[in-house]
Protein backbone atom coordinates (compact mmCIF):
# COMPACT_ATOMS: atom_id res chain seq x y z
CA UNK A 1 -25.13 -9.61 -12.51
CA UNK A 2 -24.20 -11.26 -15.98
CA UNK A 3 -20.32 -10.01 -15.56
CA UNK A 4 -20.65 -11.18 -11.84
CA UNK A 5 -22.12 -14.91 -13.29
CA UNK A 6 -19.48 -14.49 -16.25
CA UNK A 7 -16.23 -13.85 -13.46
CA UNK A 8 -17.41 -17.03 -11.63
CA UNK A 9 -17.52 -19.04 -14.73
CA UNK A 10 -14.33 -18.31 -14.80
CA UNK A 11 -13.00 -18.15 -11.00
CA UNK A 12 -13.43 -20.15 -7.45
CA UNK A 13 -12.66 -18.31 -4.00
CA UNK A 14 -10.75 -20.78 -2.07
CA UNK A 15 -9.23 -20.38 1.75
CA UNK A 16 -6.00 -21.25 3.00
CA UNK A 17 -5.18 -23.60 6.00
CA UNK A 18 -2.51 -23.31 8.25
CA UNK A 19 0.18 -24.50 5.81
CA UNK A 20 -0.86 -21.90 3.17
CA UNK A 21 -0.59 -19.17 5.62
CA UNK A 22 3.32 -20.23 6.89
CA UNK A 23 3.85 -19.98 2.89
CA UNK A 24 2.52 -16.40 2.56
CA UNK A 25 5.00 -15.29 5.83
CA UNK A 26 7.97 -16.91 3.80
CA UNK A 27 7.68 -15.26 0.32
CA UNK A 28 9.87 -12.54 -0.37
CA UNK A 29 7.68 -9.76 -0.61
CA UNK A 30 7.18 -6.75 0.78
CA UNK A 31 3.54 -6.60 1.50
CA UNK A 32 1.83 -9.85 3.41
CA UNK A 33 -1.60 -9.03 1.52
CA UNK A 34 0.00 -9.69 -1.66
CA UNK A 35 1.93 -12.39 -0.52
CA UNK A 36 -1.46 -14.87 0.75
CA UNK A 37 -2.42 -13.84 -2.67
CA UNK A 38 0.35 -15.79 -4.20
CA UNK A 39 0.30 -18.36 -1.67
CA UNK A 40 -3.54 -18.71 -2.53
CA UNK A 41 -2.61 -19.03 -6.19
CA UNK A 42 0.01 -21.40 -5.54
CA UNK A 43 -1.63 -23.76 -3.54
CA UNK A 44 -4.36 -24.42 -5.78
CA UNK A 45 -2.75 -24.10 -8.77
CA UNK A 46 -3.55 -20.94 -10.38
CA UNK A 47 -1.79 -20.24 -13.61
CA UNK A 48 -1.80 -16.93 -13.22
CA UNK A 49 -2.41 -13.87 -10.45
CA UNK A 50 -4.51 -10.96 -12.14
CA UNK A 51 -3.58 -7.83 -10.43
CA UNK A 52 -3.43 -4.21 -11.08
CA UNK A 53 -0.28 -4.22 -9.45
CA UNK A 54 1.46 -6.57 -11.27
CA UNK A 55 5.18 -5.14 -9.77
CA UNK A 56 4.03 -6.35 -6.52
CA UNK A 57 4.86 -9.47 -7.41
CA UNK A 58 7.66 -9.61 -8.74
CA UNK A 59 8.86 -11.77 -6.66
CA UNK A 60 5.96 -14.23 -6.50
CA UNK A 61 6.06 -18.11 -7.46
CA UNK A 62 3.09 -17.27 -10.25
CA UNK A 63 3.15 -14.83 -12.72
CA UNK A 64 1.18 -11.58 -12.48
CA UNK A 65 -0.46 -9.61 -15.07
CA UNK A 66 -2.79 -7.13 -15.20
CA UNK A 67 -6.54 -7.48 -16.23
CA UNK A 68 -6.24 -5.53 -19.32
CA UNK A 69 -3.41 -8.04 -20.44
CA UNK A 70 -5.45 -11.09 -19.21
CA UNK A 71 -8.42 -10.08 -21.50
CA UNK A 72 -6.58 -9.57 -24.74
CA UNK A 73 -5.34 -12.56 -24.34
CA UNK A 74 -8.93 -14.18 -23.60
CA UNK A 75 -11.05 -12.03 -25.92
CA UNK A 76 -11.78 -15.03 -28.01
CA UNK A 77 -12.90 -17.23 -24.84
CA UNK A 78 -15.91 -14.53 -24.37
């Protein structure tokens, strides 16, 4: 429960309205999962997308990078 409470210090789950969901079906990519994902991320602003599959989007308006990468590069804000 502390990583849980630590992960929401961090993060917010947001929705998408209708707008947000027209983005998603005009990204170029491959998979529409992956593509609300970036739409999500876009539309409120997200810096970055943390993904295991970071070549899934590739073509995504917000950079990707995997968790491992996102932690070494946060280790001091723990």
């Amino acid at each position: 429960m502390d990583a849980v409470d630590r992960v929401l210090s961090f993060f917010e789950v947001r929705c998408l309205d209708k707008n947000g969901w027209r983005t998603a079906r005009g990204l170029p990519m491959a998979d529409f999962e992956d593509a609300v994902v970036a739409s999500l991320a876009l539309a409120f602003g997200a810096a970055l997308i943390i993904t295991r599959n970071v070549s899934d989007f590739k073509n995504a308006p917000i950079q990707a990078v995997s968790p491992a990468n996102f932690l070494s590069g946060q280790s001091a804000s723990f």
